[in-house]
C-alpha atoms as a PDB file:
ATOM      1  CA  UNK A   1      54.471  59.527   5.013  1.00  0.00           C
ATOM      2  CA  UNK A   2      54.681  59.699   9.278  1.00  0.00           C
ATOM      3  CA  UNK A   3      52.146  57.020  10.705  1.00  0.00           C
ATOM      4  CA  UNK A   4      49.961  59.732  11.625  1.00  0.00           C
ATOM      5  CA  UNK A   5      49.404  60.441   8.189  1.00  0.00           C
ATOM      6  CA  UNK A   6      48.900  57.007   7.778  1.00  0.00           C
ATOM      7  CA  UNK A   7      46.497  56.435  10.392  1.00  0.00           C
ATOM      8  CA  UNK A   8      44.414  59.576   9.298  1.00  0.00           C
ATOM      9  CA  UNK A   9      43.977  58.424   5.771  1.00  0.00           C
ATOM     10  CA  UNK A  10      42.840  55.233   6.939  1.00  0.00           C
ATOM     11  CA  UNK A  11      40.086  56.972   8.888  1.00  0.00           C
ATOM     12  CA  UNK A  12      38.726  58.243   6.221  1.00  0.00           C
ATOM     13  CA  UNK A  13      38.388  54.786   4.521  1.00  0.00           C
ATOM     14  CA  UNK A  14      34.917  53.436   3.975  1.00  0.00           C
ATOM     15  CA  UNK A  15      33.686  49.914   5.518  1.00  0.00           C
ATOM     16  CA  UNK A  16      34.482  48.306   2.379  1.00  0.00           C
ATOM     17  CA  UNK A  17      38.302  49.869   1.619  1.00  0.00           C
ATOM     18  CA  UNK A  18      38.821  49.101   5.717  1.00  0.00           C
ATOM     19  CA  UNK A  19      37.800  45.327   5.125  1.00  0.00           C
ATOM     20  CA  UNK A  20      40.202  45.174   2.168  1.00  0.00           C
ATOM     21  CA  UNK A  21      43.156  47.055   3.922  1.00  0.00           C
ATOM     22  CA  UNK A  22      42.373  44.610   6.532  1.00  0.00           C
ATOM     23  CA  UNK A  23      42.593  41.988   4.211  1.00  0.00           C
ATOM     24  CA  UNK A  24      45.673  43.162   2.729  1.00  0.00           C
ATOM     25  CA  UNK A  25      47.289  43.493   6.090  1.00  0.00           C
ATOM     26  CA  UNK A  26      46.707  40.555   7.283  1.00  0.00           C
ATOM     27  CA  UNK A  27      48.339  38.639   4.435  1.00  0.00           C
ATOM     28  CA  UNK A  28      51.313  40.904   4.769  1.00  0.00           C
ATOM     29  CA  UNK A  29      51.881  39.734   8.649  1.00  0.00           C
ATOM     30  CA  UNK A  30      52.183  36.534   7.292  1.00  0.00           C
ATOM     31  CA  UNK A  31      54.550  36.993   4.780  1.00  0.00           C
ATOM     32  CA  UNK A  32      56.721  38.690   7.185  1.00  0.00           C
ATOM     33  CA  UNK A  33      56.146  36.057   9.638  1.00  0.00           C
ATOM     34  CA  UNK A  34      56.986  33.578   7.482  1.00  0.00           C
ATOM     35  CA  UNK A  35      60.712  35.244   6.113  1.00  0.00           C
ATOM     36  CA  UNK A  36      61.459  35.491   9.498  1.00  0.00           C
ATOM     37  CA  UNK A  37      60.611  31.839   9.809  1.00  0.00           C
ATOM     38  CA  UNK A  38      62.875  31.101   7.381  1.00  0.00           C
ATOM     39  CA  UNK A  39      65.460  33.488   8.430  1.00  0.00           C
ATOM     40  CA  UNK A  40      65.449  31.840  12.177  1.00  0.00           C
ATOM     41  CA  UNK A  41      65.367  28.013  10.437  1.00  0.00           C
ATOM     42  CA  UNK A  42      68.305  28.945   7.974  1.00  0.00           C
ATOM     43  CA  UNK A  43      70.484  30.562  11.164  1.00  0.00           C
ATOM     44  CA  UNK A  44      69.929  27.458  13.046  1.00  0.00           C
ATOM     45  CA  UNK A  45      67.771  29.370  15.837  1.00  0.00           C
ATOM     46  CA  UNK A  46      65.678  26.534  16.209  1.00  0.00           C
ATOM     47  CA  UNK A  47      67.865  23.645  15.954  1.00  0.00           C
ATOM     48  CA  UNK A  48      67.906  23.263  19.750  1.00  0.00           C
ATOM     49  CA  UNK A  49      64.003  22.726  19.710  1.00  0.00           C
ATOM     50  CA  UNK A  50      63.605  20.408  17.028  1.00  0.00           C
ATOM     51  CA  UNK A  51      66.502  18.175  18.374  1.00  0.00           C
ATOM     52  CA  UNK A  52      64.467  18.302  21.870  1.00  0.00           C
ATOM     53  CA  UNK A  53      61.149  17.860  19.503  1.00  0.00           C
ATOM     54  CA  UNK A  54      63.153  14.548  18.591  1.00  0.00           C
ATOM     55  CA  UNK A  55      64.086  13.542  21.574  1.00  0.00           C
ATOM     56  CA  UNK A  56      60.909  14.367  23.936  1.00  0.00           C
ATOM     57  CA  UNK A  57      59.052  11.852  20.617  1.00  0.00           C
ATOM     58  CA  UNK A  58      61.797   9.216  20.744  1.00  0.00           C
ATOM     59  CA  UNK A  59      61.700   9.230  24.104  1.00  0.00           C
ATOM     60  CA  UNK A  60      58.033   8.649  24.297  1.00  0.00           C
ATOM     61  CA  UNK A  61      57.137  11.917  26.269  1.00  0.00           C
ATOM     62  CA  UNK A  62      54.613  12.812  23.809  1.00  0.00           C
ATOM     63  CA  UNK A  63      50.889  12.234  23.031  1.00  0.00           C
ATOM     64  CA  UNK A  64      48.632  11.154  20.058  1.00  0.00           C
ATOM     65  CA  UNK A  65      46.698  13.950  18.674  1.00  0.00           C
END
């Protein structure tokens, strides 16, 4: 199916089937989000922040909430 497809079958949808592709959308952003989360944290991408996280907190650059 080409996304135009796509996007003309979801045209068609009614309120209801919109709010629950929504829905269903939604929750699938996350899940992606969060694998690539993962992904980043596993690779060591954000080593380099949460060492400076560390040290800005050690150092006492940071605030209570």
């Amino acid at each position: 199916m080409s996304v135009e497809e796509i996007e003309a079958a979801i045209s068609e949808l009614s309120p209801d089937e919109l709010a629950q592709l929504a829905d269903w959308f939604r929750e699938l952003q996350a899940k992606v989000w969060d694998q690539q989360l993962e992904a980043d944290v596993k690779a060591g991408k954000l080593d380099r922040l949460a060492r400076q996280a560390k040290e800005d907190f050690a150092g006492g650059k940071c605030t209570p909430l």
